[in-house]
N, C-alpha and C. Protein backbone atom coordinates (compact mmCIF):
# COMPACT_ATOMS: atom_id res chain seq x y z
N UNK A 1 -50.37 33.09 107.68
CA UNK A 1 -51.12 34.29 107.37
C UNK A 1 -52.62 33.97 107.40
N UNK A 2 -53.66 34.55 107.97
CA UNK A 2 -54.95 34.25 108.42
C UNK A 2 -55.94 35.25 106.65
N UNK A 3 -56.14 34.42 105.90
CA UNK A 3 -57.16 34.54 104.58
C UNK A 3 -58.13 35.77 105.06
N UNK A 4 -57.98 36.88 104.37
CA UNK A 4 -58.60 38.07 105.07
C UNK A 4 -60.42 37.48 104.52
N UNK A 5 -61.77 38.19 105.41
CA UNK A 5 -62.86 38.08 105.78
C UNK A 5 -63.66 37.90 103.74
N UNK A 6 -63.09 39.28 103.32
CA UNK A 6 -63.39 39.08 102.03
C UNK A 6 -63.26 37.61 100.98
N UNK A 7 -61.50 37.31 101.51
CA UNK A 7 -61.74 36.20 100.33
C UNK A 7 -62.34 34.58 100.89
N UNK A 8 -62.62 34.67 102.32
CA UNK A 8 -63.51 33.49 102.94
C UNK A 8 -64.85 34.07 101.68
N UNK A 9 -65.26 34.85 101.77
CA UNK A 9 -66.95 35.04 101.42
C UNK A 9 -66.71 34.56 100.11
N UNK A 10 -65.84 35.05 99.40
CA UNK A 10 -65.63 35.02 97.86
C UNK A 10 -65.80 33.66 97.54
N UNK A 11 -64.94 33.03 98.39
CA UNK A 11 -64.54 31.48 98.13
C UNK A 11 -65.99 30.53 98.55
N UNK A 12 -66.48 30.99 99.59
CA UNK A 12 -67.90 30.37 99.67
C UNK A 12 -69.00 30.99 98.78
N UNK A 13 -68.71 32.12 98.33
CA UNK A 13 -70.04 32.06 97.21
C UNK A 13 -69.57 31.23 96.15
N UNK A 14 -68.26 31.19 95.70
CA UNK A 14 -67.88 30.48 94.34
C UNK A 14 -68.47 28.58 94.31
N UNK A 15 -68.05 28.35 96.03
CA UNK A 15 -68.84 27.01 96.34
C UNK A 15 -70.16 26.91 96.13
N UNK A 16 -70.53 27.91 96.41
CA UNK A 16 -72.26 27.58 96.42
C UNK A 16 -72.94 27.77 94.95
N UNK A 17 -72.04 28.60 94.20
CA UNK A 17 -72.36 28.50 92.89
C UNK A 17 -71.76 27.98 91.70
N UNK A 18 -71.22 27.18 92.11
CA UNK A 18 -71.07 26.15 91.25
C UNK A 18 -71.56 25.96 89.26
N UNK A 19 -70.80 25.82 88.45
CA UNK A 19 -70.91 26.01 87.29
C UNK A 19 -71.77 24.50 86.85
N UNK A 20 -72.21 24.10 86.00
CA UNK A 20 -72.94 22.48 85.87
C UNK A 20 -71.75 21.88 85.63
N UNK A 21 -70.76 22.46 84.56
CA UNK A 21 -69.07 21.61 84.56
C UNK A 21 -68.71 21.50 85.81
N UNK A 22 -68.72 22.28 86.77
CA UNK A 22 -67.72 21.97 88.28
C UNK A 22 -68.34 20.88 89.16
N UNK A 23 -69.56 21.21 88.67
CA UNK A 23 -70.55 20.28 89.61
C UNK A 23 -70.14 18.98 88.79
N UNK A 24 -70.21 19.09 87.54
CA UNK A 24 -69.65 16.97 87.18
C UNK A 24 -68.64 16.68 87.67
N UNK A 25 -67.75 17.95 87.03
CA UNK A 25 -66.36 16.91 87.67
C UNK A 25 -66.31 16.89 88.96
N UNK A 26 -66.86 17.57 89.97
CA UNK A 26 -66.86 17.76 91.39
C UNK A 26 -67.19 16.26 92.01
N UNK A 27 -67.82 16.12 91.70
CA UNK A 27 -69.09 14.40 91.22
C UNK A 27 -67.76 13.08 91.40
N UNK A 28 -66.67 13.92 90.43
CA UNK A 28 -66.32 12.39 90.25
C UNK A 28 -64.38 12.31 91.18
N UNK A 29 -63.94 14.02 91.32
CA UNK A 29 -63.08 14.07 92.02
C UNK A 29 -62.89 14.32 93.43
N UNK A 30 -64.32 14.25 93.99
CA UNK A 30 -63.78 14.66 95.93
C UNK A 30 -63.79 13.54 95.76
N UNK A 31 -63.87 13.48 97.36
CA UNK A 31 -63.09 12.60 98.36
C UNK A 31 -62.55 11.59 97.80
N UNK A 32 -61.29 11.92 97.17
CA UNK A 32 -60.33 11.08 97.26
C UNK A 32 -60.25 10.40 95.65
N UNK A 33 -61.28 10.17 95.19
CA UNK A 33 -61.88 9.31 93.97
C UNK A 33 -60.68 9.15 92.79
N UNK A 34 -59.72 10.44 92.60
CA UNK A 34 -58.65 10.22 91.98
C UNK A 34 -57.19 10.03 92.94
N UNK A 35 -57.05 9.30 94.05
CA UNK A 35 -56.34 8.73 94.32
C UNK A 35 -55.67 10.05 94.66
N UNK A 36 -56.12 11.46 95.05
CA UNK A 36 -55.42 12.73 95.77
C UNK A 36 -56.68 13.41 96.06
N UNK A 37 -56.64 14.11 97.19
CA UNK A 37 -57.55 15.21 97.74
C UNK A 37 -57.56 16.29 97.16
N UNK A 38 -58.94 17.40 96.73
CA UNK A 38 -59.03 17.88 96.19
C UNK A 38 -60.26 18.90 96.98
N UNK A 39 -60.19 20.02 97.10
CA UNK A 39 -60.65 20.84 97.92
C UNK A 39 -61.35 21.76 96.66
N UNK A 40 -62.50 22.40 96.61
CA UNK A 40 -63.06 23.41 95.74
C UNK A 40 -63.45 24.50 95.87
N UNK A 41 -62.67 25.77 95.19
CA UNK A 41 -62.84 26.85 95.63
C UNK A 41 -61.92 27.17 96.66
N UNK A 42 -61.27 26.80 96.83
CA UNK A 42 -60.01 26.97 97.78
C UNK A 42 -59.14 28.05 97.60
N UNK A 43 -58.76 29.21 98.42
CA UNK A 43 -58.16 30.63 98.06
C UNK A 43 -56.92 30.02 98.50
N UNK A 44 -55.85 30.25 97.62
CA UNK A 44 -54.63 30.03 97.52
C UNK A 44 -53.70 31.22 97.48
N UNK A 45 -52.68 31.36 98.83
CA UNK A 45 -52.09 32.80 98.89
C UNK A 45 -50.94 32.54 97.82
N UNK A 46 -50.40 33.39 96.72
CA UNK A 46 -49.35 33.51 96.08
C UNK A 46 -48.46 34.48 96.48
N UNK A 47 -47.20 34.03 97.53
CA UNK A 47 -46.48 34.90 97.90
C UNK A 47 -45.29 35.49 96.75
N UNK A 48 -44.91 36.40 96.37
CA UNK A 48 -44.00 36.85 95.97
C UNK A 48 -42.90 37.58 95.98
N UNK A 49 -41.96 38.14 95.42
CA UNK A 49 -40.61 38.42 95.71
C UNK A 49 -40.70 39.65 96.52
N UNK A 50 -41.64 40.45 95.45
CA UNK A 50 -42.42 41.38 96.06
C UNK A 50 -43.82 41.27 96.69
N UNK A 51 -43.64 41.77 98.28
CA UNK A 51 -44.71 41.66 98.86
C UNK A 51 -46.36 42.99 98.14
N UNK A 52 -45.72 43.38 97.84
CA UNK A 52 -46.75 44.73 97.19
C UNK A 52 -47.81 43.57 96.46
N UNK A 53 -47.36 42.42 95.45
CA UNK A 53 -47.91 41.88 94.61
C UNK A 53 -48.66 40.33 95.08
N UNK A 54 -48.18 40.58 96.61
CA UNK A 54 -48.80 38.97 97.27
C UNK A 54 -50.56 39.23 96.76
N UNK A 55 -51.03 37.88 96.35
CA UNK A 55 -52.39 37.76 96.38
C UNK A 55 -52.94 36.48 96.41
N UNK A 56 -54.16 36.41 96.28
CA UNK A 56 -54.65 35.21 96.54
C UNK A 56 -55.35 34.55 94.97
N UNK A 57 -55.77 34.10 94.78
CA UNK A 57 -56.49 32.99 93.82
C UNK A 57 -56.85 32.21 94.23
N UNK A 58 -58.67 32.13 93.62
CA UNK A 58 -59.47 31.07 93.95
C UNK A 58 -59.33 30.05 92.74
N UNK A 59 -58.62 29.10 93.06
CA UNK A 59 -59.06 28.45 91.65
C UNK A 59 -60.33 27.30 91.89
N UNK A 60 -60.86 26.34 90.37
CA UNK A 60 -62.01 25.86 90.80
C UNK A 60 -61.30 24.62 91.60
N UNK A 61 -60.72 23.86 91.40
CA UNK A 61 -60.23 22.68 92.43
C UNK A 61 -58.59 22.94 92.58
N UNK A 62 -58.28 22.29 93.66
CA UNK A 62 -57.06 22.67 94.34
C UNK A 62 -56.22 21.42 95.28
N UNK A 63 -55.39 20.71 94.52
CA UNK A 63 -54.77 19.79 95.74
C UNK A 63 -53.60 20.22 96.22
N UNK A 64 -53.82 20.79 97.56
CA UNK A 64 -52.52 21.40 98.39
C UNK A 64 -51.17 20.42 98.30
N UNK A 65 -51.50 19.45 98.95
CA UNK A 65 -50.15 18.72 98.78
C UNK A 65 -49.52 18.12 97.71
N UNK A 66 -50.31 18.05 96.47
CA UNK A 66 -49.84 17.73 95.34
C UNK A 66 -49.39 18.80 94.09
N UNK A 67 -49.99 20.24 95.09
CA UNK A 67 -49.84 21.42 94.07
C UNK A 67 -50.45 21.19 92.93
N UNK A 68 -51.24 20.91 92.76
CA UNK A 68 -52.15 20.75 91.25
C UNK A 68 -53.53 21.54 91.38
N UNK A 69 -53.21 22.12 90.52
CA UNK A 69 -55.07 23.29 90.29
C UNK A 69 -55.60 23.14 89.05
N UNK A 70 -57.05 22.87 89.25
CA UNK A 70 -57.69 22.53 87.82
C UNK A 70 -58.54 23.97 87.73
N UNK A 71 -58.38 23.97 86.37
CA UNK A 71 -59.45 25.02 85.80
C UNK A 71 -60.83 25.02 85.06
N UNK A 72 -61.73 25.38 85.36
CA UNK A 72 -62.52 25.23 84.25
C UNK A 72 -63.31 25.91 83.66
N UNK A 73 -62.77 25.97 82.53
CA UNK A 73 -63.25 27.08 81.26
C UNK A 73 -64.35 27.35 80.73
N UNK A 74 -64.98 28.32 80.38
CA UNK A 74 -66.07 28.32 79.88
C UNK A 74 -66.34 29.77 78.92
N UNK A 75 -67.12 30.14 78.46
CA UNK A 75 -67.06 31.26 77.04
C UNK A 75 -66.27 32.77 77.82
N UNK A 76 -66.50 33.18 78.77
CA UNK A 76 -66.18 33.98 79.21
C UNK A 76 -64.65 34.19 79.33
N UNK A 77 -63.98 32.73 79.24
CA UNK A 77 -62.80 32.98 79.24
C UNK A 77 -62.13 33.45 77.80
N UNK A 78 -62.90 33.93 77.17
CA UNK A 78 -62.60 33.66 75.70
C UNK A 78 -62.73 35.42 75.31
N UNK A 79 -62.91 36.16 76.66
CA UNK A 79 -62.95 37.84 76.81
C UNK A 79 -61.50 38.06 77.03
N UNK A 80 -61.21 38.93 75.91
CA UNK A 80 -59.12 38.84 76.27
C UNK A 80 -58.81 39.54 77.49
N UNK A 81 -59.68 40.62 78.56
CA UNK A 81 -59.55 40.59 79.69
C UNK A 81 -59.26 39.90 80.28
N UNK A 82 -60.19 38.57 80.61
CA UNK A 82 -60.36 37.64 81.63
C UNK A 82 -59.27 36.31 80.88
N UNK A 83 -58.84 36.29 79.35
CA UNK A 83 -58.18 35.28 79.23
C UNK A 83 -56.35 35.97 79.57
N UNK A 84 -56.60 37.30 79.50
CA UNK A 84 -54.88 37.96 80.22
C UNK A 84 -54.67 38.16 81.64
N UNK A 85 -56.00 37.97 82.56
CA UNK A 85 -56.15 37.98 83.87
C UNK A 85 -56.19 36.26 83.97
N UNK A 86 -55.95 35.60 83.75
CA UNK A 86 -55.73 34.31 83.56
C UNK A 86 -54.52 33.38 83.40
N UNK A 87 -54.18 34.22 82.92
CA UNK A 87 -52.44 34.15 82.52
C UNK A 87 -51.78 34.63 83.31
N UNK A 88 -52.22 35.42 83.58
CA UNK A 88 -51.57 36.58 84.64
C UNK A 88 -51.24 35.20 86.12
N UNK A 89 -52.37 35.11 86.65
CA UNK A 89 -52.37 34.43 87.42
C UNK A 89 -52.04 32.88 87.13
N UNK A 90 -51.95 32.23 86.00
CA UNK A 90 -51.33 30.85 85.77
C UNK A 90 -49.86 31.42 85.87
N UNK A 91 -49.15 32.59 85.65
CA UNK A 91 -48.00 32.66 85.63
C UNK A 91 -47.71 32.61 87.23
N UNK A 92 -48.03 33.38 88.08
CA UNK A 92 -47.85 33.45 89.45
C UNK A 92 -48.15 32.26 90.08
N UNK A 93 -48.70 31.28 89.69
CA UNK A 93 -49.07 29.35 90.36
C UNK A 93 -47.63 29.06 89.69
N UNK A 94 -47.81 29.07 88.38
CA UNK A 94 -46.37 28.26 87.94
C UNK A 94 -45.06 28.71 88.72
N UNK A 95 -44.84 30.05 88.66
CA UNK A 95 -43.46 30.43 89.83
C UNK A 95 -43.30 30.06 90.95
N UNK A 96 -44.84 29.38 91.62
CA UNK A 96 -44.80 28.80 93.36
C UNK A 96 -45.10 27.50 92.78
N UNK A 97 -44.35 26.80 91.61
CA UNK A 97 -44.37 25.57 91.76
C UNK A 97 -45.77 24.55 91.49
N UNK A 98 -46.85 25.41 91.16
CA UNK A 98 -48.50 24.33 90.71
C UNK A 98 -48.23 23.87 89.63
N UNK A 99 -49.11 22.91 89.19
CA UNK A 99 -49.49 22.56 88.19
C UNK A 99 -50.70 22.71 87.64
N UNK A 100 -50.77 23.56 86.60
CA UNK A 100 -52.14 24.17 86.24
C UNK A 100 -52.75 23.30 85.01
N UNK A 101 -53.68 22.70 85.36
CA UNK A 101 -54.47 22.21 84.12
C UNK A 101 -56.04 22.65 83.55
N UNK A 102 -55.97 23.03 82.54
CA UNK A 102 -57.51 23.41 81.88
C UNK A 102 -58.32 22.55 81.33
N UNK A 103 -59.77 22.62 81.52
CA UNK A 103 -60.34 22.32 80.47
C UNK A 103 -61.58 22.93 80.32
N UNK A 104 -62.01 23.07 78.85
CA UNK A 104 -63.21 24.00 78.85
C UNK A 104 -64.73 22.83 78.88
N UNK A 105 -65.55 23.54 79.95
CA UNK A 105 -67.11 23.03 79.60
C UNK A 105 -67.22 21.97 78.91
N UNK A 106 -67.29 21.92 77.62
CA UNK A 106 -67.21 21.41 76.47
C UNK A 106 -66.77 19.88 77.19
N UNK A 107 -65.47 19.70 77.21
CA UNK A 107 -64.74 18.77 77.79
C UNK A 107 -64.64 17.89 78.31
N UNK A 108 -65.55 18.73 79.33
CA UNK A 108 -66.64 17.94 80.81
C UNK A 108 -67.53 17.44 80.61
N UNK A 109 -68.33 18.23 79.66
CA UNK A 109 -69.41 17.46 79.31
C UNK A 109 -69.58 16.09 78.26
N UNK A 110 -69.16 16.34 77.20
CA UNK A 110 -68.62 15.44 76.25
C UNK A 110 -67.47 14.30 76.50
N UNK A 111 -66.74 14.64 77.19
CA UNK A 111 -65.69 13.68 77.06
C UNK A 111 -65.44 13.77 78.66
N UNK A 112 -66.05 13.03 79.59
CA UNK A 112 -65.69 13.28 80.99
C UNK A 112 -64.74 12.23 81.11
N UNK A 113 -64.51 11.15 80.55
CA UNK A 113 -63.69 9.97 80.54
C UNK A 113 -62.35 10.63 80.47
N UNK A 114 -62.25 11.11 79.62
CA UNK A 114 -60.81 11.63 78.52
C UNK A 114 -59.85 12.88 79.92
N UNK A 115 -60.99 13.46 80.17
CA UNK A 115 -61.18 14.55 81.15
C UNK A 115 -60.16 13.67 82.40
N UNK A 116 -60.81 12.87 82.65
CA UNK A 116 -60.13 11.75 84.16
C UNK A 116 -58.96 11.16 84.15
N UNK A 117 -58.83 10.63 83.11
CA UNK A 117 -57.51 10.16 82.16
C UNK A 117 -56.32 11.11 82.21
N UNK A 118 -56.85 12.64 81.73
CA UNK A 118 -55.60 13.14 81.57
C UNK A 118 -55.01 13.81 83.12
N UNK A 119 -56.02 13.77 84.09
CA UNK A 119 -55.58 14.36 85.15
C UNK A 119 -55.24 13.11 86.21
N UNK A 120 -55.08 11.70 86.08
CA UNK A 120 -54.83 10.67 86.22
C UNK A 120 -53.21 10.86 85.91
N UNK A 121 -52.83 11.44 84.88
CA UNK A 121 -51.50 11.78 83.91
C UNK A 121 -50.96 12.64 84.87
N UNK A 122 -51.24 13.49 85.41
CA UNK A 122 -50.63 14.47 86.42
C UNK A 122 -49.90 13.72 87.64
N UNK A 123 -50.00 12.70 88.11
CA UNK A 123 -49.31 12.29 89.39
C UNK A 123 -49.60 11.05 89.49
């Protein structure tokens, strides 16, 4: 299926704007650095049972062949909109099989060690 025109743009503005958390950990997980590839901003199609409900998700990092998507949190997620539109969509990764891991700002900044460690734990 060819990523319709909209969510290319989406996915390259999300690259270019970059959060200061995405940008550290970005720093320390491309190319390769945790021993799996990791792509950012990457629109991920979620097919479902029902096609009415197929969609996409950008999450902030993404390893295709390992199915693992990292998240990263920050106050906004803490709007019960955006933390049930969140869920929403961790539920639809988990049914195609991802592995979703969070961590907020905070996290990244303070504890970037701890941060590496636990996603080291993933595979």
């Amino acid at each position: 299926m060819i990523t319709p025109e909209i969510i290319k743009e989406a996915s390259r503005n999300l690259r270019q704007n970059m959060t200061e958390a995405e940008k550290v950990l970005w720093e320390k997980i491309r190319a390769k650095r945790l021993w799996i590839k990791f792509y950012k901003q990457r629109p991920v199609l979620v097919m479902t049972e029902n096609s009415m409900l197929d969609r996409y998700i950008i999450p902030d990092f993404y390893a295709p062949d390992n199915k693992v998507i990292i998240e990263i949190d920050w106050s906004i997620h803490d709007i019960k909109e955006i933390y049930l539109l969140d869920l929403e969509k961790e539920k639809l990764l988990k049914n195609k099989w991802y592995k979703i891991i969070r961590f907020r700002n905070e996290e990244v900044f303070e504890n970037l060690d701890w941060v590496l460690e636990k996603l080291k734990e993933v595979y």
